[in-house]
Protein backbone atom coordinates (compact mmCIF):
# COMPACT_ATOMS: atom_id res chain seq x y z
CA UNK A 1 0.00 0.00 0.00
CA UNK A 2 1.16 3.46 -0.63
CA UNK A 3 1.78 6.43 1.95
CA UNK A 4 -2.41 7.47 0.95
CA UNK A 5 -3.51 4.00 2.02
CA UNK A 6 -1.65 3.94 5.29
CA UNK A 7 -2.47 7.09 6.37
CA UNK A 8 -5.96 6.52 5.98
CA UNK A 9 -5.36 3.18 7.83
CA UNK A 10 -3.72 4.82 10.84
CA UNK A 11 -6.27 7.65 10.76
CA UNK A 12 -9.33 4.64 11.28
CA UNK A 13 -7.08 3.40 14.18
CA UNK A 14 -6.55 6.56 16.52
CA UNK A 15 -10.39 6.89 15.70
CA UNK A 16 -11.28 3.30 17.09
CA UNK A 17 -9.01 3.46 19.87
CA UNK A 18 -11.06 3.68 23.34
CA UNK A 19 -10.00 6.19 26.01
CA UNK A 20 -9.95 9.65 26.99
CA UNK A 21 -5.87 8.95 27.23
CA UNK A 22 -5.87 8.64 23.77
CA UNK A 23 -7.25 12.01 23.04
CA UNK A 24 -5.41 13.75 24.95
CA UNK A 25 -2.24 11.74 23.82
CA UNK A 26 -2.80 13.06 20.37
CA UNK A 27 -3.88 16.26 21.34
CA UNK A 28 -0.35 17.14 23.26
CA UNK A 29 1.09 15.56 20.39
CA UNK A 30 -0.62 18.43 17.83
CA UNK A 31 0.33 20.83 20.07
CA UNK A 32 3.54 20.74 20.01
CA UNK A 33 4.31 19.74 16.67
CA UNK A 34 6.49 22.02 14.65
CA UNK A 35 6.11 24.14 11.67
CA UNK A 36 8.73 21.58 9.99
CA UNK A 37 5.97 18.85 10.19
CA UNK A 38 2.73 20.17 8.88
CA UNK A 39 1.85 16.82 7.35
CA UNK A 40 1.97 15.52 10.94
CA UNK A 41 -0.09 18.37 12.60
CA UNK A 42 -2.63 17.78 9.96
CA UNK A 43 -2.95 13.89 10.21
CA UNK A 44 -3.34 14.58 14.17
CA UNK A 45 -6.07 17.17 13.75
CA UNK A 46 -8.09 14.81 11.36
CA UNK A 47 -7.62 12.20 14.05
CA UNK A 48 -9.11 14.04 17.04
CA UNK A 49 -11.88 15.35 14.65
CA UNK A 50 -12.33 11.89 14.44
CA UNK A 51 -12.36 11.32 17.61
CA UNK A 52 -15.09 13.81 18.63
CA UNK A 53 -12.45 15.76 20.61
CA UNK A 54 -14.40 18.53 21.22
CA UNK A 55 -12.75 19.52 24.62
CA UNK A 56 -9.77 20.68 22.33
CA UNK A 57 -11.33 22.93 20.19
CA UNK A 58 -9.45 25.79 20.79
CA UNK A 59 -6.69 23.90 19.28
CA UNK A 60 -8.77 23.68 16.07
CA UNK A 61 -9.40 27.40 15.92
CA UNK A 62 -5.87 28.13 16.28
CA UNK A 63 -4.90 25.90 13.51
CA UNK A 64 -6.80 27.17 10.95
CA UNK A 65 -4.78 30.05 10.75
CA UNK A 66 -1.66 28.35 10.64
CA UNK A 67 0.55 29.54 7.68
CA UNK A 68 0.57 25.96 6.13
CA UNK A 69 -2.30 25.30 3.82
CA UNK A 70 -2.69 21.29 4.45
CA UNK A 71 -3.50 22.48 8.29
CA UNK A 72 -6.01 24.86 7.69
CA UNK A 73 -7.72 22.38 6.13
CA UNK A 74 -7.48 19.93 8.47
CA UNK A 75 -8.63 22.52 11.33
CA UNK A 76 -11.61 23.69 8.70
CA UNK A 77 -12.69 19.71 8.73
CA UNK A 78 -12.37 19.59 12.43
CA UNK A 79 -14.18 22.51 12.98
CA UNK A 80 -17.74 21.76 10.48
CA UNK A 81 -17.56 18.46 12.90
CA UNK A 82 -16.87 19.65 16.24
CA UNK A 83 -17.87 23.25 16.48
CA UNK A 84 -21.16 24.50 17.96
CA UNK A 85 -24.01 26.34 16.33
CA UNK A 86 -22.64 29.74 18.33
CA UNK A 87 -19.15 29.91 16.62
CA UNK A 88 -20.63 30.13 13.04
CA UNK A 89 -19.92 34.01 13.43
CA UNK A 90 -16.28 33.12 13.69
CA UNK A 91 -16.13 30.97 11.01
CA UNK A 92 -18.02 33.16 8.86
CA UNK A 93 -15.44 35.53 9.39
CA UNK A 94 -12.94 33.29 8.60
CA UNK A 95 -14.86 32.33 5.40
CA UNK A 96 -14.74 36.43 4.41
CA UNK A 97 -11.08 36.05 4.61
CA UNK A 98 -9.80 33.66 2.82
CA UNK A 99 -8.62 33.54 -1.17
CA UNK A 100 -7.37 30.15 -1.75
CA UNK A 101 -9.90 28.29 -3.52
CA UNK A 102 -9.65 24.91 -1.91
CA UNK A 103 -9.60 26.68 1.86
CA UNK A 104 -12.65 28.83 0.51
CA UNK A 105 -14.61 25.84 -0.42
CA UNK A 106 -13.46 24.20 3.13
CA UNK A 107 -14.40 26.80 5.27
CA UNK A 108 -18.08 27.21 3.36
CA UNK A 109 -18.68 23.57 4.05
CA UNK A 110 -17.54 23.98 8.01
CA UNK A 111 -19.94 26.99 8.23
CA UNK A 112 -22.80 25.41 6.45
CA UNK A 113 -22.07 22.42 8.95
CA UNK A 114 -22.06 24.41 11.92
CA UNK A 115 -24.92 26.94 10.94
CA UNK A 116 -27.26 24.19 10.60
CA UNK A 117 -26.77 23.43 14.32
CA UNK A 118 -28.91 26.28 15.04
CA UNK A 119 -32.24 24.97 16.08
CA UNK A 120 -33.82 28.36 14.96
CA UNK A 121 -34.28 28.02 11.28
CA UNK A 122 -34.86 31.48 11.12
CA UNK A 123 -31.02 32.17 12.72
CA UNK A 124 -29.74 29.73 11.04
CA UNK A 125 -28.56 31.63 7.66
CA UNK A 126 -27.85 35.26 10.26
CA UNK A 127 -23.75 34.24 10.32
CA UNK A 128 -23.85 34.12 6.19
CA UNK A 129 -26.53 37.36 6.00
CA UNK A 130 -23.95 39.09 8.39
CA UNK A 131 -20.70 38.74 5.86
CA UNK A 132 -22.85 38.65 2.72
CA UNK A 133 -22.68 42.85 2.25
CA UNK A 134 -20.28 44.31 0.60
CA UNK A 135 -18.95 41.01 -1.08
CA UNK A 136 -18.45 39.78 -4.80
CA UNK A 137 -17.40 37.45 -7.28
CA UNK A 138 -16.34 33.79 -5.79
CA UNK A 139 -17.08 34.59 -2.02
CA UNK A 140 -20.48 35.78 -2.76
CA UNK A 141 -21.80 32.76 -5.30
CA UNK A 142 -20.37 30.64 -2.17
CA UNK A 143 -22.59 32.96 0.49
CA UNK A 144 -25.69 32.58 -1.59
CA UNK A 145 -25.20 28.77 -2.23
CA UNK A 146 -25.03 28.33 1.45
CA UNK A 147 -28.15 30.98 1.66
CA UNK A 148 -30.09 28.57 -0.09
CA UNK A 149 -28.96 24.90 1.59
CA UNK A 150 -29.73 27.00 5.27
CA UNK A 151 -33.00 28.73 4.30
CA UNK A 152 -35.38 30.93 5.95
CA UNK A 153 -36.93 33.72 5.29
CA UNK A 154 -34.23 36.70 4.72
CA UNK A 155 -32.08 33.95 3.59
CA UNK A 156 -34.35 33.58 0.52
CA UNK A 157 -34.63 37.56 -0.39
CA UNK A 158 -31.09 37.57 -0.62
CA UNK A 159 -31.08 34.49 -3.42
CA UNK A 160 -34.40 36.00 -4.89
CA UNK A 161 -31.88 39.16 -5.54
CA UNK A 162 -28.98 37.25 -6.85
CA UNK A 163 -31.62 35.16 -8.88
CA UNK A 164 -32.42 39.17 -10.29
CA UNK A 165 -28.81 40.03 -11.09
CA UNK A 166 -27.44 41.04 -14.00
CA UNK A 167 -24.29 39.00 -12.95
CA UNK A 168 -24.71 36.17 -14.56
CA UNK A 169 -22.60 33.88 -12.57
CA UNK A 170 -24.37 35.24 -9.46
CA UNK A 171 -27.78 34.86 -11.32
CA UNK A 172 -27.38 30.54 -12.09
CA UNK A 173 -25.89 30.45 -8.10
CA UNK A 174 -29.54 32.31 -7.54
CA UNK A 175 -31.23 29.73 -9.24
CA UNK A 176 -28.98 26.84 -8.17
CA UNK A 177 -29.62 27.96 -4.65
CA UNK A 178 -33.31 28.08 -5.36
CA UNK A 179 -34.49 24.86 -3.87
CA UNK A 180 -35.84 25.64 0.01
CA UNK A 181 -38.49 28.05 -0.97
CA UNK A 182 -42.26 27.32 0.19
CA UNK A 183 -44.33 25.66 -2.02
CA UNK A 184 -46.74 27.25 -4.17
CA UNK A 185 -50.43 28.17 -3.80
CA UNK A 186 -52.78 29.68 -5.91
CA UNK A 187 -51.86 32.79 -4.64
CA UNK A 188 -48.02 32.52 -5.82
CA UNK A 189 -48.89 31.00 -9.06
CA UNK A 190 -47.82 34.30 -11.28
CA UNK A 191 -44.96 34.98 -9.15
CA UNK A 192 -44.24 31.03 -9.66
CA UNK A 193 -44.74 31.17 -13.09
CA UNK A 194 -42.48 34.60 -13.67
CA UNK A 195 -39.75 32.40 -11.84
CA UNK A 196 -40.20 29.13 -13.58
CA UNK A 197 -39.91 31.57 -17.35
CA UNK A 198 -36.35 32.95 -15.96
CA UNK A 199 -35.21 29.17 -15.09
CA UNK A 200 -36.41 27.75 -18.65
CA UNK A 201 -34.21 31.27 -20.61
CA UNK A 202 -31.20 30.21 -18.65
CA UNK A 203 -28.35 28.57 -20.57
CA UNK A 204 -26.46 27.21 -17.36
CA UNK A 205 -29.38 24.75 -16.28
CA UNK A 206 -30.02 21.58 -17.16
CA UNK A 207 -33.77 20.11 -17.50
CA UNK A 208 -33.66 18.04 -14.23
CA UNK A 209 -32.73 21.37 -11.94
CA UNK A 210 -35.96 22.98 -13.60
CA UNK A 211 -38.00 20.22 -12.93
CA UNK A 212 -36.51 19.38 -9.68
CA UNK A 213 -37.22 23.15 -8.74
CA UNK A 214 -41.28 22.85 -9.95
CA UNK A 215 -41.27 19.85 -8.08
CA UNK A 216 -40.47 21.99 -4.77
CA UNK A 217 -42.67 24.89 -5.73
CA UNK A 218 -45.49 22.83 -6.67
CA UNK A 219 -45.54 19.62 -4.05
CA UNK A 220 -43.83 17.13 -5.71
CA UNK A 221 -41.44 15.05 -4.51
């Protein structure tokens, strides 16, 4: 087996391994190991994620803003898993920071994972809603994808706008991000059917998103 293979293998290990001796092994181990072995600090962080080591998650927030890419990552992973519903406002943050792509698309995923902790559906979407002004290109067709997957009600004004841009990249994320909207009634029909004419003109869709997005207005399943 290659190096992949057996670091995948030693990763399902530490996770199996009983004990609250283990965790905290691993944990002093991440700690203190050095900006020559960022490989290592990764594969540890991964591990307690694993682990459910929530106790250290402090050491998670300070690693994703190590200067070494693979860690971030790692900590980004750790932190969709492990953090709680309040510390989406951090990570959004975070999120409005970043300009790798790879550590972008991370850190959406750990906020999306943590927002939808919030038992509130209506706060659920308030960490995105926060960062969302002001922003463009990339970042915001991320915010508005994750606008859509967390719902409520402000959450869907702001993709009803991006669904009405003249940015056309912004305008298919709009669409894409169309999905947890109420479904119709007689009395949304023309708005309905106003939406369903922009969906059908747009080049970047395919025929199952339209139909998967009647299905939602209309009742299907």
């Amino acid at each position: 087996s290659g190096p992949v293979e057996d670091r995948a293998a030693a990763e399902d290990l530490l996770s199996r391994l009983p004990g609250t001796d283990v965790t905290e092994e691993l944990a002093q181990a991440a700690m203190i190991a050095g900006a020559d072995a960022p490989e290592t600090r990764a594969f540890l962080l991964r591990a307690l994620a694993a682990r459910n080591a929530a106790g250290h998650i402090s050491l998670f927030w300070g690693a994703a803003a190590d200067p070494v890419l693979a860690v971030r990552l790692a900590a980004l992973e750790g932190l969709g898993l492990l953090a709680e519903s309040g510390e989406a406002k951090a990570l959004a943050r975070r999120l409005a920071q970043v300009t790798d792509e790879s550590e972008r698309a991370a850190a959406a995923k750990a906020l999306g994972q943590v927002a939808e902790r919030e038992r509130d559906p209506e706060k659920r979407a308030a960490p995105v809603l926060e960062i969302l002004p002001g922003t463009q290109g990339v970042l915001k067709i991320e915010l508005i994808t994750l606008l859509g997957k967390l719902g409520g009600g402000d959450a869907l004004k702001e993709v009803r706008r991006a669904v009405s841009s003249p940015d056309e990249a912004l305008q298919e994320a709009g669409l894409r991000a169309h999905g947890p909207v109420p479904r119709c009634d007689a009395r949304c029909h023309l708005s309905c059917t106003m939406e369903v004419s922009t969906l059908i003109e747009h080049p970047g869709l395919a025929l199952g998103e339209i139909a998967g997005f009647l299905g939602r207005r209309y009742g299907g399943d």
